[in-house]
PDB file of N, CA and C in Angstrom:
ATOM      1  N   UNK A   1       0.845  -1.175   0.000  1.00  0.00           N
ATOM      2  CA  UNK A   1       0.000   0.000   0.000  1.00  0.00           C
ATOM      3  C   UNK A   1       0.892   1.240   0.000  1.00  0.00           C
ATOM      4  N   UNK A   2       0.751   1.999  -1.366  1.00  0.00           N
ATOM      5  CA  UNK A   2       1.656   3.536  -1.023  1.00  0.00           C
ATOM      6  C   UNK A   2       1.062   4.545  -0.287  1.00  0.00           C
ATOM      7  N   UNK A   3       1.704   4.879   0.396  1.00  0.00           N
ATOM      8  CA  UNK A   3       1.090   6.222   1.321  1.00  0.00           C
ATOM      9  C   UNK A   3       1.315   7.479   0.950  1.00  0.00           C
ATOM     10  N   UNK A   4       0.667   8.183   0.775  1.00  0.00           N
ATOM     11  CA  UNK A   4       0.656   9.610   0.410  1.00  0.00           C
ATOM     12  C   UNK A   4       0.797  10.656   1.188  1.00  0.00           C
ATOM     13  N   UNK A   5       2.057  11.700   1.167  1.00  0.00           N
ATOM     14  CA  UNK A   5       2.073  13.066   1.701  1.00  0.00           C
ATOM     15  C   UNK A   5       0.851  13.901   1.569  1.00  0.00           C
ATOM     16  N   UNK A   6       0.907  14.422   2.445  1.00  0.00           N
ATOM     17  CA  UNK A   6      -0.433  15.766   2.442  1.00  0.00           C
ATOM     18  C   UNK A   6      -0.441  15.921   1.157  1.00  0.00           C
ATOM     19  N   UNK A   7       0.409  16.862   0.444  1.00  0.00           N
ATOM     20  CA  UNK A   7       0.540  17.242  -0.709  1.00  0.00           C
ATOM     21  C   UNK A   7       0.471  16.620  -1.934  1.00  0.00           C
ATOM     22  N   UNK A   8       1.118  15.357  -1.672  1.00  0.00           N
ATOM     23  CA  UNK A   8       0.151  14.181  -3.204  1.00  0.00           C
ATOM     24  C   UNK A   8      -0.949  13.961  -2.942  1.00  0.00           C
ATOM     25  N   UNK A   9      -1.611  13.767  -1.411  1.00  0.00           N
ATOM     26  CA  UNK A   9      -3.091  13.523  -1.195  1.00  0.00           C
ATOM     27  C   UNK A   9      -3.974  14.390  -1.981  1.00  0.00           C
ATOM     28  N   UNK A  10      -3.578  15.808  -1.597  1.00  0.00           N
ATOM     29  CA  UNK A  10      -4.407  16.680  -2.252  1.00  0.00           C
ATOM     30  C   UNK A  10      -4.127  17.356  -3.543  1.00  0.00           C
ATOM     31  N   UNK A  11      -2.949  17.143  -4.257  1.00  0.00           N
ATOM     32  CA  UNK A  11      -2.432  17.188  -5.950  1.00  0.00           C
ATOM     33  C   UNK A  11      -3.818  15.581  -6.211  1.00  0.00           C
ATOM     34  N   UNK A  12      -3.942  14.450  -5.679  1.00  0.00           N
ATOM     35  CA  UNK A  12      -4.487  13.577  -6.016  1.00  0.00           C
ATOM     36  C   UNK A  12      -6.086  13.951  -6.053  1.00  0.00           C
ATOM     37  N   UNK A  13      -6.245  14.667  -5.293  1.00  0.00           N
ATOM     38  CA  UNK A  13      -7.460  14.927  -4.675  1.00  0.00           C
ATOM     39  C   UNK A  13      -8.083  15.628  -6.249  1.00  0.00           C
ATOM     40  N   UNK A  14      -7.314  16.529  -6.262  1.00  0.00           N
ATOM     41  CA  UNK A  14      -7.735  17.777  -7.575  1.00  0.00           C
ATOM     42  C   UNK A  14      -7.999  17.181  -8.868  1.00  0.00           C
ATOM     43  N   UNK A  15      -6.939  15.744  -8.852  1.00  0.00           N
ATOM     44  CA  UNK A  15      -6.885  15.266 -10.218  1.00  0.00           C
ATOM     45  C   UNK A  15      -8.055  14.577 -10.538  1.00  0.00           C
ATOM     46  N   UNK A  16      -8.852  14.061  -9.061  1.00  0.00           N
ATOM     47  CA  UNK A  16      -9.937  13.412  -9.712  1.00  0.00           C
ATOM     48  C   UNK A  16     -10.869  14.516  -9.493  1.00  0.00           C
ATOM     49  N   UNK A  17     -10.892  15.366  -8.993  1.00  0.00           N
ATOM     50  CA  UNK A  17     -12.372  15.841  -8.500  1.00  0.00           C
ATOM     51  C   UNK A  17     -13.010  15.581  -9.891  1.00  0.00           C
ATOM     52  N   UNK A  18     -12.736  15.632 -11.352  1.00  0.00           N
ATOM     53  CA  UNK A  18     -13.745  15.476 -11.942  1.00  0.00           C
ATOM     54  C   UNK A  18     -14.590  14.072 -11.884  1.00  0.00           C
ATOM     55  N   UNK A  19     -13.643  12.796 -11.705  1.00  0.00           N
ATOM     56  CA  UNK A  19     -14.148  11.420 -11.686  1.00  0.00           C
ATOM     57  C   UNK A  19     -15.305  11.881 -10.649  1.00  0.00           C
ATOM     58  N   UNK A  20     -15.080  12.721  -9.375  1.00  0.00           N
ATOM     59  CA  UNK A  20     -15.513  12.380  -8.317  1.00  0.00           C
ATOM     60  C   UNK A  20     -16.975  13.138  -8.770  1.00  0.00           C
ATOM     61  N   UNK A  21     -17.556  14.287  -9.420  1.00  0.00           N
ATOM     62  CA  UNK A  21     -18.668  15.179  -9.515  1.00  0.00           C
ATOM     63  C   UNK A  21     -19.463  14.277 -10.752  1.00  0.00           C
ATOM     64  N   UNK A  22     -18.040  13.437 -11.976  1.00  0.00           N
ATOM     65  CA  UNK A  22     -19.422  12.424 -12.547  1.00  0.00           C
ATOM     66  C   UNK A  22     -19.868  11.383 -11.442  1.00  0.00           C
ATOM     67  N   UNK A  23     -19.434  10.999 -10.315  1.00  0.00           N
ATOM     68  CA  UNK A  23     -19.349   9.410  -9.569  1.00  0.00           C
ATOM     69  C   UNK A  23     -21.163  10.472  -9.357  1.00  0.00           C
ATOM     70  N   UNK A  24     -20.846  11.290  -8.349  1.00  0.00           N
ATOM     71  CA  UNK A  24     -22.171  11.920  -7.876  1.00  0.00           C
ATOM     72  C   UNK A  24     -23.468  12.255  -9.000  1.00  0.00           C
ATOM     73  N   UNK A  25     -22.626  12.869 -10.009  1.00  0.00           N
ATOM     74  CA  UNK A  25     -24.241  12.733 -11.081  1.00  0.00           C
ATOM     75  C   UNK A  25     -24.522  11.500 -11.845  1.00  0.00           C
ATOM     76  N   UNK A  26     -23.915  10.460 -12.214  1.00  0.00           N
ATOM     77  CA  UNK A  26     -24.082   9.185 -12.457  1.00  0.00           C
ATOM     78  C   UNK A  26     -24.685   8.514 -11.443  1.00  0.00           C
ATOM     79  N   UNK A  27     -24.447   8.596  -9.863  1.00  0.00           N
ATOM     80  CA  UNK A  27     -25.202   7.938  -9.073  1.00  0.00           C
ATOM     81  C   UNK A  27     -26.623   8.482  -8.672  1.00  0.00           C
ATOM     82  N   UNK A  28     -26.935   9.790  -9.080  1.00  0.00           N
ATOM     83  CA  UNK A  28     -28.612  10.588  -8.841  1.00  0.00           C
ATOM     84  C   UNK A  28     -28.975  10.141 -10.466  1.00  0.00           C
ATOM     85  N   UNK A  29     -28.450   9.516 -11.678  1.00  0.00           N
ATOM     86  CA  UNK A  29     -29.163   9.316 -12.274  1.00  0.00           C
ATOM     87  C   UNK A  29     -29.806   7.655 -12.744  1.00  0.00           C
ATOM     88  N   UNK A  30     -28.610   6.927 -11.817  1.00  0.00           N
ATOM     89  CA  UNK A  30     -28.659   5.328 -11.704  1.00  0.00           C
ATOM     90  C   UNK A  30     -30.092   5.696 -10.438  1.00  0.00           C
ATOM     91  N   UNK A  31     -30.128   6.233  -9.269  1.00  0.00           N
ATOM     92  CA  UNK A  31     -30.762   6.504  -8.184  1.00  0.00           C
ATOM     93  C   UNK A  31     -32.039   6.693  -8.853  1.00  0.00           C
ATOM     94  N   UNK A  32     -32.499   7.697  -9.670  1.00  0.00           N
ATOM     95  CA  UNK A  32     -33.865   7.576 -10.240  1.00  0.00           C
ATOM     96  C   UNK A  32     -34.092   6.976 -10.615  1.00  0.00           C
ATOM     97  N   UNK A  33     -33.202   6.391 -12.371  1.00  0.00           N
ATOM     98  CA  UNK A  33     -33.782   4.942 -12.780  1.00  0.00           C
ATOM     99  C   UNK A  33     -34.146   4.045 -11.915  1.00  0.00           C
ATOM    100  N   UNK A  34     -33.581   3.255 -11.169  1.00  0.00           N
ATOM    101  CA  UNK A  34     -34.006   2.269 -10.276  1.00  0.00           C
ATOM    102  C   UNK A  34     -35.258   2.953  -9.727  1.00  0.00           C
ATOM    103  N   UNK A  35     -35.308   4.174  -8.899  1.00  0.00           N
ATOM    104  CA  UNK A  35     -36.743   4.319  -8.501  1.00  0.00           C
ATOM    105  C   UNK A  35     -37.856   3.866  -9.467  1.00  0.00           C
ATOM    106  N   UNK A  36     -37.791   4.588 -10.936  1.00  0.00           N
ATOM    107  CA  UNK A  36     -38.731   4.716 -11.777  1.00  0.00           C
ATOM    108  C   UNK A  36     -39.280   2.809 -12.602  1.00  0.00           C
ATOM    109  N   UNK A  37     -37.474   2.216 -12.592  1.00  0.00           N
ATOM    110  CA  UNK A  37     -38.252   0.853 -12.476  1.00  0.00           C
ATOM    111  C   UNK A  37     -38.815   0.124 -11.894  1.00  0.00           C
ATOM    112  N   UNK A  38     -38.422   0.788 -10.469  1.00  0.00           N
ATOM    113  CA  UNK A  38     -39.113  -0.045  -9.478  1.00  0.00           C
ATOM    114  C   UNK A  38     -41.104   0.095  -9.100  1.00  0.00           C
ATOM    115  N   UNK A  39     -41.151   1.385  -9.502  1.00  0.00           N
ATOM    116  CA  UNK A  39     -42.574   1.938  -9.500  1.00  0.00           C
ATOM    117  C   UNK A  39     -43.118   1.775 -10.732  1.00  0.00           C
ATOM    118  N   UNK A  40     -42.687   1.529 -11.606  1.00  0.00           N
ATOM    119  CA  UNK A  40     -43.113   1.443 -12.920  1.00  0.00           C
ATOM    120  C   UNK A  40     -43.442   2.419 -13.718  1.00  0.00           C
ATOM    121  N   UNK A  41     -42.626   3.488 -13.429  1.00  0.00           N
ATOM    122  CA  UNK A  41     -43.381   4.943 -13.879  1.00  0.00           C
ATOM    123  C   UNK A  41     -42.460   5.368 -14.836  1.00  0.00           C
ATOM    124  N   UNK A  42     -42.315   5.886 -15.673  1.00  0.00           N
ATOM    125  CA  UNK A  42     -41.356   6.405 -17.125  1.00  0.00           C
ATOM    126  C   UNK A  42     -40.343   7.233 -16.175  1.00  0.00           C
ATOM    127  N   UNK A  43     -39.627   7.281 -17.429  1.00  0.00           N
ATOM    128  CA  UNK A  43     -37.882   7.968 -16.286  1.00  0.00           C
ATOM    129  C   UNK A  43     -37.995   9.057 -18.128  1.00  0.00           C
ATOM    130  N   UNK A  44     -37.960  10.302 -17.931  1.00  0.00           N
ATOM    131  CA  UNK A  44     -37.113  11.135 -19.150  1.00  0.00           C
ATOM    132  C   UNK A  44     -35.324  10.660 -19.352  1.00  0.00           C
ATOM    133  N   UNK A  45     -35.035   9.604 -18.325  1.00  0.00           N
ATOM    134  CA  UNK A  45     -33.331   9.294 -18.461  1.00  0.00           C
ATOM    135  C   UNK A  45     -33.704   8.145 -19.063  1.00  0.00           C
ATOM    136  N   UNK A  46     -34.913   7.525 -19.511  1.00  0.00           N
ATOM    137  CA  UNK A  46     -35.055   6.011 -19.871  1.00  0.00           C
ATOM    138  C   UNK A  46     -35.217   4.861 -19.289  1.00  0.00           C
ATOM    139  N   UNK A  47     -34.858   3.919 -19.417  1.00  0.00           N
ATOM    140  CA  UNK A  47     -35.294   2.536 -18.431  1.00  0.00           C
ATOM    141  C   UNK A  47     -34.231   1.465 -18.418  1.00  0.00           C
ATOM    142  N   UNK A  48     -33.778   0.076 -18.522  1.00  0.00           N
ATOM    143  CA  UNK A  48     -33.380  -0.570 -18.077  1.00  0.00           C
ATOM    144  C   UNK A  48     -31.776  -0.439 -18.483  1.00  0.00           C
ATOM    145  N   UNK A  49     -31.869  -0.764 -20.088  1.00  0.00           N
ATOM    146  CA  UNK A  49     -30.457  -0.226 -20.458  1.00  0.00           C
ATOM    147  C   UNK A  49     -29.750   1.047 -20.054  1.00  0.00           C
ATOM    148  N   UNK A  50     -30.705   1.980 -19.956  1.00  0.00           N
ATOM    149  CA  UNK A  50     -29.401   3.239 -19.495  1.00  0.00           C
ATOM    150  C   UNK A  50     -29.241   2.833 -17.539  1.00  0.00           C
ATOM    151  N   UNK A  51     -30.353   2.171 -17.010  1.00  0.00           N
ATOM    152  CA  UNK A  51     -29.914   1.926 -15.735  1.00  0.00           C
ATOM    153  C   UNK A  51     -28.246   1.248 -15.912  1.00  0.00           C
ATOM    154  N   UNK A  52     -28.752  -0.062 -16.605  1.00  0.00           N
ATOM    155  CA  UNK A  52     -27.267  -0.919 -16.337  1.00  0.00           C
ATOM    156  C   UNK A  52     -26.120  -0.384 -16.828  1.00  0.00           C
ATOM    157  N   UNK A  53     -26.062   0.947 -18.244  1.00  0.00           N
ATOM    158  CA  UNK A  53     -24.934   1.516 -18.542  1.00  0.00           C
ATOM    159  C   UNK A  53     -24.352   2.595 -17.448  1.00  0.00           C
ATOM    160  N   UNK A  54     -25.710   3.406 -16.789  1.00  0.00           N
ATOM    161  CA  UNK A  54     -24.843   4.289 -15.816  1.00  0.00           C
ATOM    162  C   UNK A  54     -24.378   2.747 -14.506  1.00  0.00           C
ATOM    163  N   UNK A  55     -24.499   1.427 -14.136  1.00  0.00           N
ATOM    164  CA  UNK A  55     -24.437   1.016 -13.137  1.00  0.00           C
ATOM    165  C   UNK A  55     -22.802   0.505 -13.945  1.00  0.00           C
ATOM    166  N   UNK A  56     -22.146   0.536 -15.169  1.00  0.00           N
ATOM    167  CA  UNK A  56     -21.162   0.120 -15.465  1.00  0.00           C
ATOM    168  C   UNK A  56     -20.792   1.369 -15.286  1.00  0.00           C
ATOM    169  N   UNK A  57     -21.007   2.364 -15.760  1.00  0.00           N
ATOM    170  CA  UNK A  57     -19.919   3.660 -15.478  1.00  0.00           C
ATOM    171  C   UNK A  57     -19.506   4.177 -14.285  1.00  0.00           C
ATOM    172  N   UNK A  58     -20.849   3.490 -13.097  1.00  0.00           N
ATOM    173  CA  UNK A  58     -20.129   3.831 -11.958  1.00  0.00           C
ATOM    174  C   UNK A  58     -18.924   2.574 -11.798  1.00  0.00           C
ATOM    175  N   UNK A  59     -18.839   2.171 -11.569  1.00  0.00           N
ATOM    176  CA  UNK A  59     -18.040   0.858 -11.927  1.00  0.00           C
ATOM    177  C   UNK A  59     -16.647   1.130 -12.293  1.00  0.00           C
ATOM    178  N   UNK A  60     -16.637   2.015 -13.590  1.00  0.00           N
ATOM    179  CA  UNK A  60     -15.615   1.899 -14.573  1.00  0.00           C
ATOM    180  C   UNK A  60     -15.170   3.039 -13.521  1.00  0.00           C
ATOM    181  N   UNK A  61     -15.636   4.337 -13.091  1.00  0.00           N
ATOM    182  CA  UNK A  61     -14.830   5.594 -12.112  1.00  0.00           C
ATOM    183  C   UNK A  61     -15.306   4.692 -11.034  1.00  0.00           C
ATOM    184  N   UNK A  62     -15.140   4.100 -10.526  1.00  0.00           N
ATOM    185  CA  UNK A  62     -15.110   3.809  -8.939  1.00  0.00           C
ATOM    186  C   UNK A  62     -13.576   3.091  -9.038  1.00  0.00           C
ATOM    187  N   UNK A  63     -13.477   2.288  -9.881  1.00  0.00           N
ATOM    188  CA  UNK A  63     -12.096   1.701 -10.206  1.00  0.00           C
ATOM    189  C   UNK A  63     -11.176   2.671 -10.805  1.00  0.00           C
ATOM    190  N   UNK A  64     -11.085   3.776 -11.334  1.00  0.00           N
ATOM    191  CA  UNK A  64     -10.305   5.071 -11.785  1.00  0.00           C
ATOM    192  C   UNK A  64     -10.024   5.335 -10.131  1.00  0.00           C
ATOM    193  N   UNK A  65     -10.773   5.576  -9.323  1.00  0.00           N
ATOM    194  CA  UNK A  65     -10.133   6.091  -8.171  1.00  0.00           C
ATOM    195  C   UNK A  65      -9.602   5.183  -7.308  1.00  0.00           C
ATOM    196  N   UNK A  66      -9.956   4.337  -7.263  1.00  0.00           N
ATOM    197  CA  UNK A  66      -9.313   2.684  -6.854  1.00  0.00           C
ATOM    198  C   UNK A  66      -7.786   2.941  -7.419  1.00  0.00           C
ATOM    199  N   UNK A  67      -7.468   3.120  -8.319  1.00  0.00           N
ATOM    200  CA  UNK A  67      -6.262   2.492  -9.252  1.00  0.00           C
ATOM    201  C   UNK A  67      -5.156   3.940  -8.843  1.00  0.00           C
ATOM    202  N   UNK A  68      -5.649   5.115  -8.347  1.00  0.00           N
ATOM    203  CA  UNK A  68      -4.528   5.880  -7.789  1.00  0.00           C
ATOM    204  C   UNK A  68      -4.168   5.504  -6.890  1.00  0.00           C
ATOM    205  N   UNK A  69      -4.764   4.682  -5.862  1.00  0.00           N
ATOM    206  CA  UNK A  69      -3.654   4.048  -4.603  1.00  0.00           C
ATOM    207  C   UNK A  69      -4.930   5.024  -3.374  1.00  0.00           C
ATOM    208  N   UNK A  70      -5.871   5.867  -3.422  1.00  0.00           N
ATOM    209  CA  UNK A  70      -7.087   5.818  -2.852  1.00  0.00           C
ATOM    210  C   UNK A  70      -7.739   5.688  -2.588  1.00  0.00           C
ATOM    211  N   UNK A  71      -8.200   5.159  -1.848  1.00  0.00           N
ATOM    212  CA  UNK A  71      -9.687   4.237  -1.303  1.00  0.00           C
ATOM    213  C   UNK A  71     -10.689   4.561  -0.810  1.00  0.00           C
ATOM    214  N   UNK A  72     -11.770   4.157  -1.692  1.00  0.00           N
ATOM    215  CA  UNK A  72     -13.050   4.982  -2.150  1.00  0.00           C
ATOM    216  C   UNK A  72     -14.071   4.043  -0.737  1.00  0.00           C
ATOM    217  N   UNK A  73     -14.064   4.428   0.206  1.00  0.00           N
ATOM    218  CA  UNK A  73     -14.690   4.081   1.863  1.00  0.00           C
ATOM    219  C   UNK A  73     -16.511   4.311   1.149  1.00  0.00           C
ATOM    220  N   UNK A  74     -16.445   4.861   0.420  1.00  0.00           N
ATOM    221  CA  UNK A  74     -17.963   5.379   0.772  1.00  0.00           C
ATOM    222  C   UNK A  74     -18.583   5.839  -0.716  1.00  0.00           C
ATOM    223  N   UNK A  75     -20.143   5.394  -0.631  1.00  0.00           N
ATOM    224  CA  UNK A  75     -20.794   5.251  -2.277  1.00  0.00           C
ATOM    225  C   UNK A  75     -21.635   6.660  -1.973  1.00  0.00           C
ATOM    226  N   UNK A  76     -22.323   7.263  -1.109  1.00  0.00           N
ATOM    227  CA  UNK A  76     -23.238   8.051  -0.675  1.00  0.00           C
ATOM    228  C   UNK A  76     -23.648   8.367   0.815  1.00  0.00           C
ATOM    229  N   UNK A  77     -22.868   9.383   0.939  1.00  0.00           N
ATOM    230  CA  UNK A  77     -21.617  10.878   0.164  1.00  0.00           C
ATOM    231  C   UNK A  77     -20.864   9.580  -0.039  1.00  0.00           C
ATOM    232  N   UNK A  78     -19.900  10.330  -0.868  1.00  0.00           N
ATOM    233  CA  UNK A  78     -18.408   9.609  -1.028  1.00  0.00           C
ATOM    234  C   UNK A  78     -17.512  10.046  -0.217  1.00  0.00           C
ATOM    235  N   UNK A  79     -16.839   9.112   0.197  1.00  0.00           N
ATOM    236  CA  UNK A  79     -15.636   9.167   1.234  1.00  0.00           C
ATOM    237  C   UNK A  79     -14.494   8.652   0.830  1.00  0.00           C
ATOM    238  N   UNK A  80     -13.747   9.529   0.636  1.00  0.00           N
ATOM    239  CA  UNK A  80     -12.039   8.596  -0.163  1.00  0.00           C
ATOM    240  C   UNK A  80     -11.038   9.231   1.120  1.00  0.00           C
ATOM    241  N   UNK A  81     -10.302   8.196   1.438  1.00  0.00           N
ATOM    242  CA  UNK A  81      -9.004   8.356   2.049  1.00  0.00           C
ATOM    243  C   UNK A  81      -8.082   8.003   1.541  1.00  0.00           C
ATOM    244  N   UNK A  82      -6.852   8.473   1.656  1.00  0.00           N
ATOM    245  CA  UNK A  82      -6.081   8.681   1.164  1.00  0.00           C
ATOM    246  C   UNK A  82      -4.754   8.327   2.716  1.00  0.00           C
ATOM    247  N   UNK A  83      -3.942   6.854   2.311  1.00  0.00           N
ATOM    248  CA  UNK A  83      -3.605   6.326   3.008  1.00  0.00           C
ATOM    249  C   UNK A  83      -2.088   6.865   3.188  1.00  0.00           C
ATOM    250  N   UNK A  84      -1.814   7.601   4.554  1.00  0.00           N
ATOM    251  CA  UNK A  84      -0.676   8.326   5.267  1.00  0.00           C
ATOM    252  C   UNK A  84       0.103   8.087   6.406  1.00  0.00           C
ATOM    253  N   UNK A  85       0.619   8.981   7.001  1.00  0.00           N
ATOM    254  CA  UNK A  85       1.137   8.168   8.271  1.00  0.00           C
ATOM    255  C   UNK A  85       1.440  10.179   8.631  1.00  0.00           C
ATOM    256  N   UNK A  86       0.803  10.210   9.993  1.00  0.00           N
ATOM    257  CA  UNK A  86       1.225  11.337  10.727  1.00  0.00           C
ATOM    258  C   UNK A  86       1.619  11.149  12.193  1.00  0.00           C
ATOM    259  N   UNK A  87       2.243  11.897  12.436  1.00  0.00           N
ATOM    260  CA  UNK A  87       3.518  11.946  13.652  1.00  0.00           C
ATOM    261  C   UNK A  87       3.392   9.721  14.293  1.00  0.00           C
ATOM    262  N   UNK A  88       3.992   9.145  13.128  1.00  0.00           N
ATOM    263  CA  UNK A  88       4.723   8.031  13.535  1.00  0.00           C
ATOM    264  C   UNK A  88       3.367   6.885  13.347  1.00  0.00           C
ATOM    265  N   UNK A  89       1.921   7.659  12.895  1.00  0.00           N
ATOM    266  CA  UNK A  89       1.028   6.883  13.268  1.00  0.00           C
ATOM    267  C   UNK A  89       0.426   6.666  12.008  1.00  0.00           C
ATOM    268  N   UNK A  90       0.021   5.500  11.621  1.00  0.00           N
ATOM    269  CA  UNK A  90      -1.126   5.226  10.100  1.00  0.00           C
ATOM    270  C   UNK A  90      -2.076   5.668  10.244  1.00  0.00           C
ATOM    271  N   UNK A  91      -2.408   6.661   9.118  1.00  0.00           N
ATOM    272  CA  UNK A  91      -3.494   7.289   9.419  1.00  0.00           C
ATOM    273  C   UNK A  91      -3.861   7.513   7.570  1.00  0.00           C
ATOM    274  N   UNK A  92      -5.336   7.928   7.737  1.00  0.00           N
ATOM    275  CA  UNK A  92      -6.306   8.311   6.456  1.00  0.00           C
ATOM    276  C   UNK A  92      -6.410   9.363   6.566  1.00  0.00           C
ATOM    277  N   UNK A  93      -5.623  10.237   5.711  1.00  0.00           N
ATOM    278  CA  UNK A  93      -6.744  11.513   5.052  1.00  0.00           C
ATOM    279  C   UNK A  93      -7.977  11.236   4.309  1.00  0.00           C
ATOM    280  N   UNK A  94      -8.693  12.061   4.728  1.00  0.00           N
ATOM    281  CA  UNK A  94     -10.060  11.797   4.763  1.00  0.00           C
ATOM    282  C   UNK A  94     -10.749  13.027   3.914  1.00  0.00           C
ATOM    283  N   UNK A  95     -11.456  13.037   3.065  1.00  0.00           N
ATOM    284  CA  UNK A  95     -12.407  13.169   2.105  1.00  0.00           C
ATOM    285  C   UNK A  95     -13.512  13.027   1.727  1.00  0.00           C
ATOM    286  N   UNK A  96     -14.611  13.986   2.526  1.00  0.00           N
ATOM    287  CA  UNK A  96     -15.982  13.624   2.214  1.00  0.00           C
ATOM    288  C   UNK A  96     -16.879  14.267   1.514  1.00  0.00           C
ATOM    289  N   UNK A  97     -17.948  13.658   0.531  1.00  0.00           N
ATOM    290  CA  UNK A  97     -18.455  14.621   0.219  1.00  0.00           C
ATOM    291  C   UNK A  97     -19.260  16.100   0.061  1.00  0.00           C
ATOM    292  N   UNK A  98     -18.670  17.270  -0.273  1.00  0.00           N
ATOM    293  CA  UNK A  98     -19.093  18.425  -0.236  1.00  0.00           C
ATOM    294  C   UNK A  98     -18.021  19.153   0.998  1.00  0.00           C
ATOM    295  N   UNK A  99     -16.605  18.138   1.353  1.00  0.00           N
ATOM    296  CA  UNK A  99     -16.112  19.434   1.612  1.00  0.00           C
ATOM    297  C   UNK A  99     -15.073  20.190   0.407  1.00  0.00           C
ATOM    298  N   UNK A 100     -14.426  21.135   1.065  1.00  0.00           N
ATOM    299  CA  UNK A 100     -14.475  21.717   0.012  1.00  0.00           C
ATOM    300  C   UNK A 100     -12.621  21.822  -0.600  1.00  0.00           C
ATOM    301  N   UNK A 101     -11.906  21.238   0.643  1.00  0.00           N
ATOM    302  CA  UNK A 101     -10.499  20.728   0.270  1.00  0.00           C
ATOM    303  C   UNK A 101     -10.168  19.502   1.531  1.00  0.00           C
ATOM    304  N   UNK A 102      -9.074  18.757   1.261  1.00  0.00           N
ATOM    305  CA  UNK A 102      -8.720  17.180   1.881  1.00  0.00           C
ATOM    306  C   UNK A 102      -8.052  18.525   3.028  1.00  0.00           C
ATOM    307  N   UNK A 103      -8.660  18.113   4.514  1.00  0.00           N
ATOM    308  CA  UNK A 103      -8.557  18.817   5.740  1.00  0.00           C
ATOM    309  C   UNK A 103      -8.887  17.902   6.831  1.00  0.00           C
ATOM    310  N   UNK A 104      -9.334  16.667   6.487  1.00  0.00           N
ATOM    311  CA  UNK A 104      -9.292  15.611   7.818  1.00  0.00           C
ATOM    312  C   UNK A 104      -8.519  14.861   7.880  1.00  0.00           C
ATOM    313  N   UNK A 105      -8.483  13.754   8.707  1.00  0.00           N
ATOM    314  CA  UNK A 105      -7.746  12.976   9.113  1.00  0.00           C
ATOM    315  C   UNK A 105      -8.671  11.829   9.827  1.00  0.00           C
ATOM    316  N   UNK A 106      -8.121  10.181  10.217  1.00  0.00           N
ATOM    317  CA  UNK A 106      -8.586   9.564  11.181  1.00  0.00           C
ATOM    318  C   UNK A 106      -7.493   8.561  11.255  1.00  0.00           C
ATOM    319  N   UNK A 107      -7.071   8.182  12.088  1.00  0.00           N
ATOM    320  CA  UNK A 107      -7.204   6.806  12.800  1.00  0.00           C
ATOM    321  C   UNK A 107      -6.812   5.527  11.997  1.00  0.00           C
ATOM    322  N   UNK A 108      -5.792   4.818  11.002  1.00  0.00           N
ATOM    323  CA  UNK A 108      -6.507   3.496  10.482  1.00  0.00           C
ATOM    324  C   UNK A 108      -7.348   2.759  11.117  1.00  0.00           C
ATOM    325  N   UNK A 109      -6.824   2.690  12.066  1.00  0.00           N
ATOM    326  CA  UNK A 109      -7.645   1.634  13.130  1.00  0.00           C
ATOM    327  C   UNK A 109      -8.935   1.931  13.714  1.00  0.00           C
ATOM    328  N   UNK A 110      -8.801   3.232  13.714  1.00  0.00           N
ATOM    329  CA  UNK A 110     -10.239   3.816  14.519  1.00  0.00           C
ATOM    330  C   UNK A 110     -11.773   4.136  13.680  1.00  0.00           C
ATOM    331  N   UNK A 111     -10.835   4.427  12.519  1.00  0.00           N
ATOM    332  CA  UNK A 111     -12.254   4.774  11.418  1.00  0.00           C
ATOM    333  C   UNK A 111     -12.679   5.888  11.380  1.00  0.00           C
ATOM    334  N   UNK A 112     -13.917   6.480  10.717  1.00  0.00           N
ATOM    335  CA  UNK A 112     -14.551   7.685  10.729  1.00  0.00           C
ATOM    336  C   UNK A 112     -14.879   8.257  11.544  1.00  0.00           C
ATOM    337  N   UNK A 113     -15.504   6.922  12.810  1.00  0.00           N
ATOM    338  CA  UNK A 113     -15.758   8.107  14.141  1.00  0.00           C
ATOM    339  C   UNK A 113     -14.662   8.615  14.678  1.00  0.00           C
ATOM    340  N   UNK A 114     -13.812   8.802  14.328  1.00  0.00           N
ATOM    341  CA  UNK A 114     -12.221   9.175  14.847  1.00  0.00           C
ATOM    342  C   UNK A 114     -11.577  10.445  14.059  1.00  0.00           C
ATOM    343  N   UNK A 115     -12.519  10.920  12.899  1.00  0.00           N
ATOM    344  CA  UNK A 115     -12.108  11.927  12.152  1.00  0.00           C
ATOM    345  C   UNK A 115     -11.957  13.516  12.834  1.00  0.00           C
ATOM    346  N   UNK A 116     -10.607  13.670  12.577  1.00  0.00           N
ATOM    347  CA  UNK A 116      -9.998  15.149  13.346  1.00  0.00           C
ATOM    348  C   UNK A 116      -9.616  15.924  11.907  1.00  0.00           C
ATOM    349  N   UNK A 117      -9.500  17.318  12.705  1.00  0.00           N
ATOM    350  CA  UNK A 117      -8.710  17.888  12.004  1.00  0.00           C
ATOM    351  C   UNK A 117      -7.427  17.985  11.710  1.00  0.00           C
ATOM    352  N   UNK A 118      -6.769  17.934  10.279  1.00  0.00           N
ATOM    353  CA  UNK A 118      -5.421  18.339  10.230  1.00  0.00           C
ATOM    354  C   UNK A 118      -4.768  19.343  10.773  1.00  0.00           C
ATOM    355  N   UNK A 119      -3.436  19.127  11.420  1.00  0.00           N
ATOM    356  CA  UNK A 119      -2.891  20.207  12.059  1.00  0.00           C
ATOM    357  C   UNK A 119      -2.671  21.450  10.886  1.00  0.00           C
ATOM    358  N   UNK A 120      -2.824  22.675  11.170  1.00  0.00           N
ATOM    359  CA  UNK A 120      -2.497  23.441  10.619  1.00  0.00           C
ATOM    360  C   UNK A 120      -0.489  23.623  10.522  1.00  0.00           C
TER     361      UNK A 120
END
């Protein structure tokens, strides 16, 4: 597992934000289809085939962010950490959705309920 400096975390961070804003509108439009098949009610996005093509495209960017050495914790919000080590200890920078730059931190061991802030 490579671990990432603050600074590749968040050079990494930037490089996907675009993967990361289609992951979110690909998943509100997989999210309706399924509603609309499930109720049986017409979708203006269409019906079964565009369900299963947006359920491969999430797929295809969930593995784009997989394959930088980041690990995508979370489908809705999304949560990517970004695997580090601060003062001697393994730790995740942490990444959730709608903030607005990589500024947390947690714990490997402890997990999300353990999320602090980065030292300034």
């Amino acid at each position: 597992m490579a671990l990432f400096s603050l600074s590749e975390a968040r050079e990494e961070l930037a490089r996907l934000r675009p993967v990361l804003a289609e992951i979110v509108a690909v998943r509100a439009d997989a999210a309706e289809l399924a509603a609309a098949l499930g109720s049986g009610t017409p979708s203006p996005l269409g019906g079964l085939p565009e369900l299963k093509a947006a359920q491969a495209r999430l797929d295809d960017l969930m593995t784009a962010v997989q394959a930088t050495g980041a690990e995508l914790k979370g489908f809705a919000p999304l949560l990517v950490d970004f695997p580090s080590e601060l003062d001697g200890a393994d730790v995740l920078l942490c990444w959730l959705e709608g903030d607005a730059e990589l500024s947390w931190y947690h714990r490997a061991d402890v997990g999300f309920a353990g999320r602090r802030p980065l030292p300034r």
